[in-house]
C-alpha atoms as a PDB file:
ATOM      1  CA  UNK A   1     -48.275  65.575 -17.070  1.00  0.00           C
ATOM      2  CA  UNK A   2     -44.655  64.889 -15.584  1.00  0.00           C
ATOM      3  CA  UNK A   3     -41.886  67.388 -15.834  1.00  0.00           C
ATOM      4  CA  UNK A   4     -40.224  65.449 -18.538  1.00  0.00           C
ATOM      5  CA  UNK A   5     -38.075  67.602 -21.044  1.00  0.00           C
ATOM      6  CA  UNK A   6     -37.346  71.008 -19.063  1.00  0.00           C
ATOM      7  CA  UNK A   7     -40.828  72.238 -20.013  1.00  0.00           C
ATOM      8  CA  UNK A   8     -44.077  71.333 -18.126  1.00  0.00           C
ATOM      9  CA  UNK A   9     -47.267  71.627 -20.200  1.00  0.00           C
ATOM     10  CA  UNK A  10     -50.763  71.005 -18.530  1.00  0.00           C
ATOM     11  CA  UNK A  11     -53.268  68.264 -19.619  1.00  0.00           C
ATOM     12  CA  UNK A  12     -54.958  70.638 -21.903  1.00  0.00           C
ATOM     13  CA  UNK A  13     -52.178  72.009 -23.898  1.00  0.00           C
ATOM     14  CA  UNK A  14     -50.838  68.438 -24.132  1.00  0.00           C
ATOM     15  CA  UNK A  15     -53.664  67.344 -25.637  1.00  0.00           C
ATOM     16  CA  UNK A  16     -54.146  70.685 -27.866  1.00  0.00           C
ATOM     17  CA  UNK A  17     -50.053  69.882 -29.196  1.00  0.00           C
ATOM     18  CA  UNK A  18     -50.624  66.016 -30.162  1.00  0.00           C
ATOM     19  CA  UNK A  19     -53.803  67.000 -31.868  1.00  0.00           C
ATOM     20  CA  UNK A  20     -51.786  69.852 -34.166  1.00  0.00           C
ATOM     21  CA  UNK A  21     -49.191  66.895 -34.649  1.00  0.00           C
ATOM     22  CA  UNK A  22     -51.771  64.459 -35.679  1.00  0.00           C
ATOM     23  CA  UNK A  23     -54.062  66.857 -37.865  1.00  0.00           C
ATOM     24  CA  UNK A  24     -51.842  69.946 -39.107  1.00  0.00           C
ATOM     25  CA  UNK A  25     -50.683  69.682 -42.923  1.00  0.00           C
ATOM     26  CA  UNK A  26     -47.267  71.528 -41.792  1.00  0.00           C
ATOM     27  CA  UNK A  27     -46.856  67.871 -39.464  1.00  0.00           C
ATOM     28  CA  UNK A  28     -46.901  65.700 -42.365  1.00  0.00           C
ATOM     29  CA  UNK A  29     -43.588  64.582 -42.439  1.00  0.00           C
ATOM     30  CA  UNK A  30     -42.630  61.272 -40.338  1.00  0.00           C
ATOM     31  CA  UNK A  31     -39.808  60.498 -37.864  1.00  0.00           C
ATOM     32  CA  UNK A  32     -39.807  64.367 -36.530  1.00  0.00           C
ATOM     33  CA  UNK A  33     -39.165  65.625 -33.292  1.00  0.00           C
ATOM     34  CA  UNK A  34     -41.786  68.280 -33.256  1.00  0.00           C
ATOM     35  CA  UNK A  35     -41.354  70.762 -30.790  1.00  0.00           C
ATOM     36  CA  UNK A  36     -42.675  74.668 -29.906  1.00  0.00           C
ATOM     37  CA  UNK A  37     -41.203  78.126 -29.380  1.00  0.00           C
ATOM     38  CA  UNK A  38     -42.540  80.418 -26.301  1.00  0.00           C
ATOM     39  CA  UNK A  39     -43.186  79.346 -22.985  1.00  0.00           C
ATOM     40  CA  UNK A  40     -45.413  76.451 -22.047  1.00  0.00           C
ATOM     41  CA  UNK A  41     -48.441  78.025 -21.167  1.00  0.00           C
ATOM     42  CA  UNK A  42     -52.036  77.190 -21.261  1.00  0.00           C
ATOM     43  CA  UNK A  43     -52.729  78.963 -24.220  1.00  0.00           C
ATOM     44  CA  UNK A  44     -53.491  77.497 -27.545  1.00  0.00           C
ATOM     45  CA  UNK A  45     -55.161  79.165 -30.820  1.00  0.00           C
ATOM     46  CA  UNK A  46     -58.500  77.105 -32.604  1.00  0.00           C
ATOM     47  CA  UNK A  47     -58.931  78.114 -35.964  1.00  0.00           C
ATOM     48  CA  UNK A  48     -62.654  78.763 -37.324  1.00  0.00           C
ATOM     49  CA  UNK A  49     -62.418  75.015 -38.514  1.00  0.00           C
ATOM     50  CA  UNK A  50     -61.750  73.977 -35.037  1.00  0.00           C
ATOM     51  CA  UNK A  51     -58.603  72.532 -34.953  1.00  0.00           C
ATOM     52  CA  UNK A  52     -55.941  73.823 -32.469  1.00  0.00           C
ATOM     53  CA  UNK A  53     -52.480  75.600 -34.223  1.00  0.00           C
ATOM     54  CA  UNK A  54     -50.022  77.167 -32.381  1.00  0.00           C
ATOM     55  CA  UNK A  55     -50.787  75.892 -29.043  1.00  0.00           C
ATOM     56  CA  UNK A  56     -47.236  76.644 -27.906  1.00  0.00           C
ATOM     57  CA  UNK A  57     -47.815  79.232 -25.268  1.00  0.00           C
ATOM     58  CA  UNK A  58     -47.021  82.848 -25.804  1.00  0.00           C
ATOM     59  CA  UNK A  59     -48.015  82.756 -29.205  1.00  0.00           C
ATOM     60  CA  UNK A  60     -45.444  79.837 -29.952  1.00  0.00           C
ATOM     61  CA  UNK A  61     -45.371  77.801 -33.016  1.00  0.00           C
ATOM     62  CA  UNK A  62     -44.363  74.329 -34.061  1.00  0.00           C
ATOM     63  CA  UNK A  63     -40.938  73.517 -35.130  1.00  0.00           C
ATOM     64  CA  UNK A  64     -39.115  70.131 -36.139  1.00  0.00           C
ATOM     65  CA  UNK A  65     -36.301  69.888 -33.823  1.00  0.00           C
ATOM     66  CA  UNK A  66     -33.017  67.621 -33.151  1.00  0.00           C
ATOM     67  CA  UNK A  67     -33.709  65.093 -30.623  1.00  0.00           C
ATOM     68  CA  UNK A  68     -31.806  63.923 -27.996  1.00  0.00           C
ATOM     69  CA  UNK A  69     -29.654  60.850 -27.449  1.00  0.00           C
ATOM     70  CA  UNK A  70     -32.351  59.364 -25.234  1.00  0.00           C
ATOM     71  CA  UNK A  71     -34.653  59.862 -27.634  1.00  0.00           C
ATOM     72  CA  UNK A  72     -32.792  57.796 -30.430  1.00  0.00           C
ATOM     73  CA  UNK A  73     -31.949  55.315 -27.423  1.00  0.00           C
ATOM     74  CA  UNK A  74     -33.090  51.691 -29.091  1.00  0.00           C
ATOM     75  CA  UNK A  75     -33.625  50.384 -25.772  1.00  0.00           C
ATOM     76  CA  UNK A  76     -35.511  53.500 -24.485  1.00  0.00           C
ATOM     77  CA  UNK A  77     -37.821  53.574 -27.754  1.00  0.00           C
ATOM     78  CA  UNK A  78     -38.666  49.837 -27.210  1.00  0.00           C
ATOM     79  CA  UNK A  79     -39.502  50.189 -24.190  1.00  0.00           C
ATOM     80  CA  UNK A  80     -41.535  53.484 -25.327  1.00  0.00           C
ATOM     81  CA  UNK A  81     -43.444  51.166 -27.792  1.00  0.00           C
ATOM     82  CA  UNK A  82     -44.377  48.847 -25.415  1.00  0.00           C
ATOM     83  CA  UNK A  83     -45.813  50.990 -22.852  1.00  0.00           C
ATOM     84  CA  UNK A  84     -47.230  52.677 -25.452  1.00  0.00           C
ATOM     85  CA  UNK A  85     -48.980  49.547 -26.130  1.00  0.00           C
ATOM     86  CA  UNK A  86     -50.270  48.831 -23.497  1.00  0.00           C
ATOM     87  CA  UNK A  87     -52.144  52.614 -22.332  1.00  0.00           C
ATOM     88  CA  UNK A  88     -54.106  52.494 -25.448  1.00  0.00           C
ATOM     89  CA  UNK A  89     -54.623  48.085 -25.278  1.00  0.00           C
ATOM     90  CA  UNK A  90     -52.821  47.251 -28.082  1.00  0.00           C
ATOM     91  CA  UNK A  91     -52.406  43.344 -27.845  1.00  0.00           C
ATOM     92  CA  UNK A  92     -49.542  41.695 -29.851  1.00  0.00           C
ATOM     93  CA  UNK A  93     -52.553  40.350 -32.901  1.00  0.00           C
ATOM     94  CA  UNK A  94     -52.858  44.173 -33.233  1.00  0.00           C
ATOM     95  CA  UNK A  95     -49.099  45.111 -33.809  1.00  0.00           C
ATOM     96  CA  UNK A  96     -47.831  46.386 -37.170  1.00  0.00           C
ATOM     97  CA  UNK A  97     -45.691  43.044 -38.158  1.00  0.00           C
ATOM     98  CA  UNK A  98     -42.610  45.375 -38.761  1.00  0.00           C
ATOM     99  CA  UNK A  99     -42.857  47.310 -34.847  1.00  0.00           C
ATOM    100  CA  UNK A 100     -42.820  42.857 -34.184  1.00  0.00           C
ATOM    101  CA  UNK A 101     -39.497  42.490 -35.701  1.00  0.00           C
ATOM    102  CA  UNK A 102     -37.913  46.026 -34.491  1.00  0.00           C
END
């Protein structure tokens, strides 16, 4: 993963954070910055179900935070979207009609 935000996070804990996003009940709120206390570390928690929580580093947990300008950027998100798109082969039949229109 690139040095992107002031904190570098390996593959793994990259992967262990946008899995707590997608599955933890504390995530379920929509258009959230969701960010993490402690140091970026490779250290993440499984719980006895097997899902990861806390995977912030140094015991760090998940917070909704205020994001930045470049985040709300319109341009920047399109262009987000689009290459977004196009890692995971989403063709244009495939796109939500309203992320057509945006």
């Amino acid at each position: 993963m690139k040095y992107v935000t002031g904190g570098y996070v390996g593959m793994e804990e990259a992967g262990e954070r946008l899995a707590q996003v997608v599955d933890d009940p504390q995530c379920t709120k929509s258009d959230v910055y969701w960010s993490w206390n402690g140091g970026a570390q490779q250290i993440g928690r499984w719980s006895e179900d097997g899902k990861p929580r806390g995977a912030g580093g140094s015991g760090g947990e998940i917070f909704e935070n205020t994001q930045s300008d470049a985040v709300r950027d319109r341009e920047t998100a399109k262009k987000m979207w689009e290459l977004s798109c196009k890692a995971v082969g989403l063709t244009d039949k495939d796109k939500p009609k309203a992320a057509e229109s945006a």
